[in-house]
PDB file of N, CA and C in Angstrom:
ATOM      1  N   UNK A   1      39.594  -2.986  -2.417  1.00  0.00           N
ATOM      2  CA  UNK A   1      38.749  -3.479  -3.478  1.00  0.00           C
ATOM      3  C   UNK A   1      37.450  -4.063  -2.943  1.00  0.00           C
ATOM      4  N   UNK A   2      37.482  -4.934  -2.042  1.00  0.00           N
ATOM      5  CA  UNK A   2      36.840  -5.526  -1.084  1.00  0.00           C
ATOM      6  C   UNK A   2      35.634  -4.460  -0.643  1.00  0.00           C
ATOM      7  N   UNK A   3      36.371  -3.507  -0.167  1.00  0.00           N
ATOM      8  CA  UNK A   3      35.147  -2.508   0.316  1.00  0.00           C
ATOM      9  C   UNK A   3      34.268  -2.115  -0.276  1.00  0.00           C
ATOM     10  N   UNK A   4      35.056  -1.617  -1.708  1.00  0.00           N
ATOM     11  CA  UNK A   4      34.093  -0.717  -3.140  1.00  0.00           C
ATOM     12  C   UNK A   4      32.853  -1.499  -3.014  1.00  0.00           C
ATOM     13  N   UNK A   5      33.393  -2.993  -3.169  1.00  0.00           N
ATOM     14  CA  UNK A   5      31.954  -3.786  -3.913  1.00  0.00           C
ATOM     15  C   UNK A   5      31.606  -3.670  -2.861  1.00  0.00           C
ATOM     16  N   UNK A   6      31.600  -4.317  -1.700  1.00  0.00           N
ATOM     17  CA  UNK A   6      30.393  -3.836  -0.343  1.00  0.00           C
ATOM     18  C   UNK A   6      29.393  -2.548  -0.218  1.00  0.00           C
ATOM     19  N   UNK A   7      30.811  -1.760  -0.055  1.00  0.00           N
ATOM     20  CA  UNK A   7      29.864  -0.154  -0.381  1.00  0.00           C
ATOM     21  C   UNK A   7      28.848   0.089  -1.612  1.00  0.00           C
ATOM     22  N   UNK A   8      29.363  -0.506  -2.897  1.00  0.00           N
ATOM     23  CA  UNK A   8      28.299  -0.103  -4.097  1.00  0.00           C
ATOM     24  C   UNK A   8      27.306  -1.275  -3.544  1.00  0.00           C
ATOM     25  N   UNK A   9      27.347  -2.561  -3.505  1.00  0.00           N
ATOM     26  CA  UNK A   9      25.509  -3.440  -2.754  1.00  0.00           C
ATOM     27  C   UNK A   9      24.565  -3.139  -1.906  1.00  0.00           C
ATOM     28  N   UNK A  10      25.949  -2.123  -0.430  1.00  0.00           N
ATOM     29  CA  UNK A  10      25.021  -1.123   0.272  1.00  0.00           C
ATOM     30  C   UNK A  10      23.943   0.026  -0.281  1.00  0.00           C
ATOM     31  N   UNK A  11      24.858   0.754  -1.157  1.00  0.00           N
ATOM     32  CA  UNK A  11      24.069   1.994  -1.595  1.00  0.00           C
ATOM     33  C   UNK A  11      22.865   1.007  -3.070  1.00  0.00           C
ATOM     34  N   UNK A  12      23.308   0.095  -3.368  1.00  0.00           N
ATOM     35  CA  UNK A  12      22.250  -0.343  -4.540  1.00  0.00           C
ATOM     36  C   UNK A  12      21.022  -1.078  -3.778  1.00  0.00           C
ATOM     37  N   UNK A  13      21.202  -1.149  -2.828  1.00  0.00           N
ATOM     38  CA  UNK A  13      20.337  -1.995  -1.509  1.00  0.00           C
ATOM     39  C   UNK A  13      19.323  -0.442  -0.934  1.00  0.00           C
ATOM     40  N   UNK A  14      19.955   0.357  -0.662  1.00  0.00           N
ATOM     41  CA  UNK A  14      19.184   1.561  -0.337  1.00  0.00           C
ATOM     42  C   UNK A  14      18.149   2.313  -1.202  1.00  0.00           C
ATOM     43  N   UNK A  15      19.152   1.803  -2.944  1.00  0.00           N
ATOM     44  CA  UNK A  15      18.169   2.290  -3.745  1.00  0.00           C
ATOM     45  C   UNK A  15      16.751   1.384  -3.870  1.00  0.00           C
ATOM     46  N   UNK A  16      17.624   0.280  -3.646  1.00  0.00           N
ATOM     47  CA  UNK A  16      16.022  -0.522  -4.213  1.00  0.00           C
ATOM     48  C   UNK A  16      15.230  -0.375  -2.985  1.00  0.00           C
ATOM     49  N   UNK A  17      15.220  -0.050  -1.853  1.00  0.00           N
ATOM     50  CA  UNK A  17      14.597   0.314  -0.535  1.00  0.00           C
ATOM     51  C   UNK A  17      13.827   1.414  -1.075  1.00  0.00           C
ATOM     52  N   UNK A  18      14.641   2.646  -1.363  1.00  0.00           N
ATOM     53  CA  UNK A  18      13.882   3.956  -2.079  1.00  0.00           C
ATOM     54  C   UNK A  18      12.848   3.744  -3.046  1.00  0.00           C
ATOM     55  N   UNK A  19      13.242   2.834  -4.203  1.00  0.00           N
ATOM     56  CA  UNK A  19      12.015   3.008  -4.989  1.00  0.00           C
ATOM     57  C   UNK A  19      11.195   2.506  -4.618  1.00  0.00           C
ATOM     58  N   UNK A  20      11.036   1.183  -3.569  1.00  0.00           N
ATOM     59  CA  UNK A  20      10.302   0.472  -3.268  1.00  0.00           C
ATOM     60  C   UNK A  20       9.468   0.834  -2.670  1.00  0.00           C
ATOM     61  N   UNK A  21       9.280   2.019  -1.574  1.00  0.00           N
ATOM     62  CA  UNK A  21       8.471   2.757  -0.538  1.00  0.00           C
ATOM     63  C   UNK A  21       8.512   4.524  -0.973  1.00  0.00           C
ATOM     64  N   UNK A  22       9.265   4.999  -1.454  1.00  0.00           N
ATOM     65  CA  UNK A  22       8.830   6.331  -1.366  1.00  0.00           C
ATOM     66  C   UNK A  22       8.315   6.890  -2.944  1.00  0.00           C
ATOM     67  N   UNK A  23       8.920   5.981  -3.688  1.00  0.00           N
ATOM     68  CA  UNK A  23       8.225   6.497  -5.269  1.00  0.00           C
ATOM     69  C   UNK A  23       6.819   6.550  -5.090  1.00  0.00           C
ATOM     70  N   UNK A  24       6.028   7.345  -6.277  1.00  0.00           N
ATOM     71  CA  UNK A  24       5.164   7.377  -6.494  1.00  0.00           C
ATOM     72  C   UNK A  24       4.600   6.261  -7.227  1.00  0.00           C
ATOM     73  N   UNK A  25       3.544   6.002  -6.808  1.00  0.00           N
ATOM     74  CA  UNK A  25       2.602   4.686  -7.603  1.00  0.00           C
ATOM     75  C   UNK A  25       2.974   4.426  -8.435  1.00  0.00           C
ATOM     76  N   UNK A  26       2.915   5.822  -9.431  1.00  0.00           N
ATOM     77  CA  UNK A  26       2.034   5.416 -10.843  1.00  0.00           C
ATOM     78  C   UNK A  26       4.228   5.253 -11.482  1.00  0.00           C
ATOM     79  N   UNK A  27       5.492   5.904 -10.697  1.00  0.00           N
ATOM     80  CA  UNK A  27       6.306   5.557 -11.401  1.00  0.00           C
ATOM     81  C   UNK A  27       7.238   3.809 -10.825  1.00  0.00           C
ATOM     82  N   UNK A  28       6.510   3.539  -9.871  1.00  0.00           N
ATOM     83  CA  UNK A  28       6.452   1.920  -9.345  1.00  0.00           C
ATOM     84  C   UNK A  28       5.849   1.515 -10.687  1.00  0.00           C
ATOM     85  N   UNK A  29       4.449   1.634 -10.864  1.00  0.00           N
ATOM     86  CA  UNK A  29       4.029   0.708 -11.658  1.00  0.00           C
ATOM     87  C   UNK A  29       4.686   0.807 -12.984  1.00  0.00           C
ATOM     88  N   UNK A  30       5.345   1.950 -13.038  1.00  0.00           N
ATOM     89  CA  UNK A  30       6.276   2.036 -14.832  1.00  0.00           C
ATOM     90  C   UNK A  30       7.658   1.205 -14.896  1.00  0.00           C
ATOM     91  N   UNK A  31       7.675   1.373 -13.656  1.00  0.00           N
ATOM     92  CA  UNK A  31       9.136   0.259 -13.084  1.00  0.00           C
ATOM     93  C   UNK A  31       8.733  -1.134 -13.451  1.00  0.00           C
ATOM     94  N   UNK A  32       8.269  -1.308 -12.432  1.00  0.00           N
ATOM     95  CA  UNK A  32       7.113  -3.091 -12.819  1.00  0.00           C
ATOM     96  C   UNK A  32       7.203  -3.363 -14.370  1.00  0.00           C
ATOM     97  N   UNK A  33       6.272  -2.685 -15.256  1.00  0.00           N
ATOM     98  CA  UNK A  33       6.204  -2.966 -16.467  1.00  0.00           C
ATOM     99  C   UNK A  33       7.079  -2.694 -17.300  1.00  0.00           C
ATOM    100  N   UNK A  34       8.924  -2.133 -16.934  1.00  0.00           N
ATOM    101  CA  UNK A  34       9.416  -1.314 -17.738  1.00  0.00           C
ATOM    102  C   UNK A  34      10.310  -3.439 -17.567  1.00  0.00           C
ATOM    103  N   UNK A  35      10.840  -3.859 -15.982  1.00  0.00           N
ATOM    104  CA  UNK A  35      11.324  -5.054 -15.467  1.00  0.00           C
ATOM    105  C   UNK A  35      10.865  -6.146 -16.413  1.00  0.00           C
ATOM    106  N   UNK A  36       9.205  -6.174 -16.531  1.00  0.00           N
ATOM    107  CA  UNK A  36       8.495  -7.361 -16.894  1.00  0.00           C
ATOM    108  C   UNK A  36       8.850  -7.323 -18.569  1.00  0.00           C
ATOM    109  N   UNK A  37       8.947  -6.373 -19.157  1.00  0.00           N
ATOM    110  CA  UNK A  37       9.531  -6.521 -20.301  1.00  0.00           C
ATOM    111  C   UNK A  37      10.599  -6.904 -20.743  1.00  0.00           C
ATOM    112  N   UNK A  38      11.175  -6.786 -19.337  1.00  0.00           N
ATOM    113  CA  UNK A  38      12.864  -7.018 -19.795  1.00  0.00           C
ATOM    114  C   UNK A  38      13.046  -8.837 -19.493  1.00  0.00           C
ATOM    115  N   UNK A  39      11.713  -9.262 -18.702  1.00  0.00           N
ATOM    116  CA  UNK A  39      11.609 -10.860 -18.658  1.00  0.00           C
ATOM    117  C   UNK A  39      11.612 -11.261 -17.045  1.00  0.00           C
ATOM    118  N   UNK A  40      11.376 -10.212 -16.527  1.00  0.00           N
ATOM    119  CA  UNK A  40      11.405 -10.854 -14.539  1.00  0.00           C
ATOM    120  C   UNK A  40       9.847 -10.754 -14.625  1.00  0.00           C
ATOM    121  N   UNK A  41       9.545 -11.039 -13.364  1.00  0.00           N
ATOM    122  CA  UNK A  41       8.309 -12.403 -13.169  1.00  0.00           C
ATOM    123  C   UNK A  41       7.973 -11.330 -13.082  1.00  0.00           C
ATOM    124  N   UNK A  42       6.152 -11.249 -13.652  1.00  0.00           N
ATOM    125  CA  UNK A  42       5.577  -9.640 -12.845  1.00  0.00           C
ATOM    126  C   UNK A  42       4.788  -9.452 -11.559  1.00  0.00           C
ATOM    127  N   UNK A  43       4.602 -10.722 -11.307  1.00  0.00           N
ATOM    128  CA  UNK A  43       3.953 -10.818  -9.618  1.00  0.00           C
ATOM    129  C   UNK A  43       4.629 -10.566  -8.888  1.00  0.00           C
ATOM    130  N   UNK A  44       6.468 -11.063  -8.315  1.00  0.00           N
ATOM    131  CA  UNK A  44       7.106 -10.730  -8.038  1.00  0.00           C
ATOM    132  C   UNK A  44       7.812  -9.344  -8.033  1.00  0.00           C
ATOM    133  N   UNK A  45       7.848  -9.177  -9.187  1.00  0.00           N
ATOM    134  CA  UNK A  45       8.133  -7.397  -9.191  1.00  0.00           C
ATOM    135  C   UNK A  45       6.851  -6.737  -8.731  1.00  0.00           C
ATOM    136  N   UNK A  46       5.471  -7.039  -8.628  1.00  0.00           N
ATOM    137  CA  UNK A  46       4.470  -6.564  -8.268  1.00  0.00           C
ATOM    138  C   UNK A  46       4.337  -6.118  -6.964  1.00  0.00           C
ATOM    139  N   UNK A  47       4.808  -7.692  -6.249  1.00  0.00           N
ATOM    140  CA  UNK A  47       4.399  -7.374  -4.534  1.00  0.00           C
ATOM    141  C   UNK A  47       6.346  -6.717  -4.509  1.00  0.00           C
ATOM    142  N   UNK A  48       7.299  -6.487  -5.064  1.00  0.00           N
ATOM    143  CA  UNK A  48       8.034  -5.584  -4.434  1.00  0.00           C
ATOM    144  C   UNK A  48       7.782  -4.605  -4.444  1.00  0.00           C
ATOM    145  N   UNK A  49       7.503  -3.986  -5.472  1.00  0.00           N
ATOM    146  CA  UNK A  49       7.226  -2.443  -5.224  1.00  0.00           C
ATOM    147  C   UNK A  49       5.947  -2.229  -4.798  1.00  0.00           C
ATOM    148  N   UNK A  50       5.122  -2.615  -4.152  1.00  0.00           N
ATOM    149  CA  UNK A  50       3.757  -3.192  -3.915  1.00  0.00           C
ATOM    150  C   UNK A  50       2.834  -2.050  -4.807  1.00  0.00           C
ATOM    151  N   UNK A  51       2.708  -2.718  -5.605  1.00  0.00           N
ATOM    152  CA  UNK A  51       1.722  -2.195  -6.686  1.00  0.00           C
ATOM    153  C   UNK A  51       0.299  -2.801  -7.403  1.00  0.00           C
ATOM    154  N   UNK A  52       0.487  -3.869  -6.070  1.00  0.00           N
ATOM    155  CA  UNK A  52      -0.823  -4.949  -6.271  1.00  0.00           C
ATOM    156  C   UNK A  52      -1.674  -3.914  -5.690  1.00  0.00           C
ATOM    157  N   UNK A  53      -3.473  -4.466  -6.627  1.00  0.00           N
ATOM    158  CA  UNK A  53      -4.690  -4.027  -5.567  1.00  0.00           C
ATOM    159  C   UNK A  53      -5.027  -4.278  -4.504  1.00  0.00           C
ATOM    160  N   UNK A  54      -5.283  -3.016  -3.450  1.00  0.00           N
ATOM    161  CA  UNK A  54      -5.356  -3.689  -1.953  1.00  0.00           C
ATOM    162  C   UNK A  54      -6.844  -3.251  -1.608  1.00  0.00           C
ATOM    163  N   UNK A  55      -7.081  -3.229  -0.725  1.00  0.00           N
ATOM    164  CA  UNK A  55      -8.475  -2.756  -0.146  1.00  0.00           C
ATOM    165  C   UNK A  55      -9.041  -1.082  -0.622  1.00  0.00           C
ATOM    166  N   UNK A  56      -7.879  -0.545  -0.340  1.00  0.00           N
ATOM    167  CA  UNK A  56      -8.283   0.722  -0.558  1.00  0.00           C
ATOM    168  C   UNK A  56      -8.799   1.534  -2.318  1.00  0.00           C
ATOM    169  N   UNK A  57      -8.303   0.258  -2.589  1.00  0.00           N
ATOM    170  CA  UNK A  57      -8.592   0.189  -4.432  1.00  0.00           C
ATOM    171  C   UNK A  57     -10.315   0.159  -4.649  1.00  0.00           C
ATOM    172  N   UNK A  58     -10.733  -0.689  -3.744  1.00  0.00           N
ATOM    173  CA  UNK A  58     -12.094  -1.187  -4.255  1.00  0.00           C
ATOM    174  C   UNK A  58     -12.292  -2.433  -5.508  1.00  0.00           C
ATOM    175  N   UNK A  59     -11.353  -3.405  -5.327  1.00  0.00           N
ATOM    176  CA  UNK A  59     -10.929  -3.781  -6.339  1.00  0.00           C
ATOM    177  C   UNK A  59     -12.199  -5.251  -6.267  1.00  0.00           C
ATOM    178  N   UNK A  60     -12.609  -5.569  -4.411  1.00  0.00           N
ATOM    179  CA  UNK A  60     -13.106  -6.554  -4.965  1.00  0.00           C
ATOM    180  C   UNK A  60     -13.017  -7.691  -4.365  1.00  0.00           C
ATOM    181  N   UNK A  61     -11.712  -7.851  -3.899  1.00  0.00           N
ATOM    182  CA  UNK A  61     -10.769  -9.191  -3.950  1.00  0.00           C
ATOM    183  C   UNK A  61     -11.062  -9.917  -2.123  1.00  0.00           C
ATOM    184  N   UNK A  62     -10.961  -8.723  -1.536  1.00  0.00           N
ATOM    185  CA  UNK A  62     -11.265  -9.283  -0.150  1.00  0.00           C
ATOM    186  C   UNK A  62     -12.279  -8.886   0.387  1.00  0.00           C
ATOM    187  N   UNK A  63     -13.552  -8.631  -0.136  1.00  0.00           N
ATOM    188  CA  UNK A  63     -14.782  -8.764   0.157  1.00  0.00           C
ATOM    189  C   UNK A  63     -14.996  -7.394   1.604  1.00  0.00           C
ATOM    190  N   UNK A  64     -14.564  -7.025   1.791  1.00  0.00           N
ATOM    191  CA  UNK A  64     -14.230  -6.156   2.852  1.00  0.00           C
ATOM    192  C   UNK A  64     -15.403  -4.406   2.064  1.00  0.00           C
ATOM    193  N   UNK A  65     -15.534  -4.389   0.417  1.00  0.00           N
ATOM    194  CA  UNK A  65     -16.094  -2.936   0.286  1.00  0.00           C
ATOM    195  C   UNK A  65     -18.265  -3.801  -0.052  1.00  0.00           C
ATOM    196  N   UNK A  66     -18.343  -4.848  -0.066  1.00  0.00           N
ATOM    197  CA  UNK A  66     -19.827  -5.670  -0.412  1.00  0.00           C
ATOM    198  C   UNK A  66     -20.896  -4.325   0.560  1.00  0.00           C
ATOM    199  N   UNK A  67     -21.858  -5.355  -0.287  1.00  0.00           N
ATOM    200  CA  UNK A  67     -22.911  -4.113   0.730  1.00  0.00           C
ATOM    201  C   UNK A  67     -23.395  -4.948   1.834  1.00  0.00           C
ATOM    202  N   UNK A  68     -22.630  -5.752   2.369  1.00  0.00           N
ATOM    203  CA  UNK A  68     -23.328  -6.281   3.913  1.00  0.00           C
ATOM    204  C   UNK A  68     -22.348  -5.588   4.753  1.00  0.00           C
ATOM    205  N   UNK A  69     -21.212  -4.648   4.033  1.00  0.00           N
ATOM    206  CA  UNK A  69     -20.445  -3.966   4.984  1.00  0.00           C
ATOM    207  C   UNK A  69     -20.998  -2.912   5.774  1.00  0.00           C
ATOM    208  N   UNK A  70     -21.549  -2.236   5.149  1.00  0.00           N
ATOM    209  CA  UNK A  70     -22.729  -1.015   6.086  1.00  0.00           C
ATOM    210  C   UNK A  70     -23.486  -1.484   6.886  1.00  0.00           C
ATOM    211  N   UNK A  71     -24.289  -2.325   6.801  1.00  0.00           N
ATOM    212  CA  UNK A  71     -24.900  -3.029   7.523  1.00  0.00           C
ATOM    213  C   UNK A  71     -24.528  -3.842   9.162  1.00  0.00           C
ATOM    214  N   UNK A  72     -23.038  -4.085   8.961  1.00  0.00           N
ATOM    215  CA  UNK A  72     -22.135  -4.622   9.850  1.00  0.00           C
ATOM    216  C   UNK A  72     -21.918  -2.770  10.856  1.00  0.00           C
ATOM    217  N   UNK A  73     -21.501  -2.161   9.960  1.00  0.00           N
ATOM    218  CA  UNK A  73     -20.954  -0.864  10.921  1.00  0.00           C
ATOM    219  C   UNK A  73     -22.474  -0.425  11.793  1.00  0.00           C
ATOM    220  N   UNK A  74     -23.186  -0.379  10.858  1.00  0.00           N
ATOM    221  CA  UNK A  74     -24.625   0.290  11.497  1.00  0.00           C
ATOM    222  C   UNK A  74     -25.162  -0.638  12.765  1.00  0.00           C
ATOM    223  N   UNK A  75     -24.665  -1.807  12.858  1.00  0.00           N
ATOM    224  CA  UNK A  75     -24.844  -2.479  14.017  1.00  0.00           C
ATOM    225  C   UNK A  75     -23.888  -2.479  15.104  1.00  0.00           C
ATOM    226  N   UNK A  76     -22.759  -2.053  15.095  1.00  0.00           N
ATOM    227  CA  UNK A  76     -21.747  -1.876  15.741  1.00  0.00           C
ATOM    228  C   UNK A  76     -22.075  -0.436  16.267  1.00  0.00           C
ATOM    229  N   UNK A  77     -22.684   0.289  15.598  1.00  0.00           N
ATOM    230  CA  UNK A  77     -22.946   1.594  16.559  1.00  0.00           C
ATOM    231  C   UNK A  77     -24.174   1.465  17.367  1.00  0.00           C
ATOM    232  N   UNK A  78     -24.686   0.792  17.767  1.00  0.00           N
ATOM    233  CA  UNK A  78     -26.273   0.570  18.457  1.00  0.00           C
ATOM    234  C   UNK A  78     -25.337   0.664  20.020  1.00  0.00           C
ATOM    235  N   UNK A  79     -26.280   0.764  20.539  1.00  0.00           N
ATOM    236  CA  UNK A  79     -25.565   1.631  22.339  1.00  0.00           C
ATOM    237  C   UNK A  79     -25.336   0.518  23.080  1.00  0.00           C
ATOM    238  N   UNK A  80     -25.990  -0.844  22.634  1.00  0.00           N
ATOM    239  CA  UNK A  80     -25.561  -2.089  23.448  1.00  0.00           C
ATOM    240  C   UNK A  80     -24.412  -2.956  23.033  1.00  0.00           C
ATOM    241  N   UNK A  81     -23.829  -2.585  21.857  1.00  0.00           N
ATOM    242  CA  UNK A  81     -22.639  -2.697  21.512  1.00  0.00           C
ATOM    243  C   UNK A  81     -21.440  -2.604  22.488  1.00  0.00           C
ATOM    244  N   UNK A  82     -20.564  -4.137  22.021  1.00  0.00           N
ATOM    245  CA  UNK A  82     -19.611  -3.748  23.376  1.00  0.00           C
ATOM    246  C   UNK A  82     -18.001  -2.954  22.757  1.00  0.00           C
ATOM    247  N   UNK A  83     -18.062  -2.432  21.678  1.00  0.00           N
ATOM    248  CA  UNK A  83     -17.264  -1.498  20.919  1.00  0.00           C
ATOM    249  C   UNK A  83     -17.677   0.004  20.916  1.00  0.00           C
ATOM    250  N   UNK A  84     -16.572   0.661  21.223  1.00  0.00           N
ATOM    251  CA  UNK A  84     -16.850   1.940  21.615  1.00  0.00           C
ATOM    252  C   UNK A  84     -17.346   2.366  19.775  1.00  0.00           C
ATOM    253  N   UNK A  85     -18.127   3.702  20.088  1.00  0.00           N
ATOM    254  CA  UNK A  85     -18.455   4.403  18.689  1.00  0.00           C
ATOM    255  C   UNK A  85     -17.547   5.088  18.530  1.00  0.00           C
ATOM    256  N   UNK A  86     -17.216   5.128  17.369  1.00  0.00           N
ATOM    257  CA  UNK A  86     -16.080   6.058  16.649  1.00  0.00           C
ATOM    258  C   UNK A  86     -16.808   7.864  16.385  1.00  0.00           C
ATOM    259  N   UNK A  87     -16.127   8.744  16.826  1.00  0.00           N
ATOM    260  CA  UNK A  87     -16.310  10.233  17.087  1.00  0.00           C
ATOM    261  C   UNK A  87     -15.001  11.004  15.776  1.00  0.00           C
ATOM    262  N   UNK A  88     -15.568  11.708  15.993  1.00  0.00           N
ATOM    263  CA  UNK A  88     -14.800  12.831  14.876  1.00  0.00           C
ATOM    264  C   UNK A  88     -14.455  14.506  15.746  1.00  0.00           C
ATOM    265  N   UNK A  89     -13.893  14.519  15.594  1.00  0.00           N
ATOM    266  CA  UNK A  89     -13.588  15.401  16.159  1.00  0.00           C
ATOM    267  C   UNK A  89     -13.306  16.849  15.467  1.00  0.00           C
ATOM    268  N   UNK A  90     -14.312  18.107  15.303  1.00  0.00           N
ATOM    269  CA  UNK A  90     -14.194  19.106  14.018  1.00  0.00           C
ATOM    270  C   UNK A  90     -12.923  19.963  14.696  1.00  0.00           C
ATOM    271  N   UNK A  91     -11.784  20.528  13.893  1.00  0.00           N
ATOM    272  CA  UNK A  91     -11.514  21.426  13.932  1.00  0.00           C
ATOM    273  C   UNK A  91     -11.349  22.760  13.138  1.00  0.00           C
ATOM    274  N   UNK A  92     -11.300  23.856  13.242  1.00  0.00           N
ATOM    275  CA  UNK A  92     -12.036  25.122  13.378  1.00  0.00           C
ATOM    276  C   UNK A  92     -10.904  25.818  12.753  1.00  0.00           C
ATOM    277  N   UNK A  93     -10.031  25.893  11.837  1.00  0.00           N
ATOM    278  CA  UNK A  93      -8.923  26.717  11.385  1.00  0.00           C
ATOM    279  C   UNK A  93      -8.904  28.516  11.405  1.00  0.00           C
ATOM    280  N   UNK A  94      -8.246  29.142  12.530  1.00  0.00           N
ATOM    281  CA  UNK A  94      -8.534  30.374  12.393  1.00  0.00           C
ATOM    282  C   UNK A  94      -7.325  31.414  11.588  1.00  0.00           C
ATOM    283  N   UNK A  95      -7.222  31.392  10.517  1.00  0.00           N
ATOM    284  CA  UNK A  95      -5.786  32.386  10.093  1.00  0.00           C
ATOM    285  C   UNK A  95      -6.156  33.996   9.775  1.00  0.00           C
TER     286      UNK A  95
END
């Protein structure tokens, strides 16, 4: 008996691992709002399934997309810079 319940917290532990990292955004964020209706906190359900705005949003919040940001990179590439320049490297797909 003992085991069942162990084994079912394991596998309900894996699920909430699964939705938490491999779902898609947009069905995280239907999760979030499907929870918050049902009355759990929505910040909390927010940063679990992390569905908060981060940098890559442009949202704002950590000042990181402003326009003194270009300005910062364009000085970081000058040749007396003690940071290497960042290179790209093209490749050439032949099929």
């Amino acid at each position: 008996m003992w085991q069942q319940i162990i084994v079912g917290l394991i596998v309900a532990a894996a699920v909430l691992h699964f939705c938490t990292k491999y779902l898609p955004a947009a069905w995280r964020q239907q999760i979030v709002y499907f929870l918050t209706r049902r009355g759990f906190d929505q910040n909390k359900m927010a940063k679990l399934f992390k569905t908060q705005a981060n940098c890559g949003d442009g949202c704002g919040s950590c000042g990181s997309c402003d326009s003194s940001a270009p300005a910062a990179s364009s000085a970081s590439s000058s040749p007396d810079s003690s940071t290497p320049l960042k290179r790209v490297i093209k490749l050439h797909v032949q099929r």
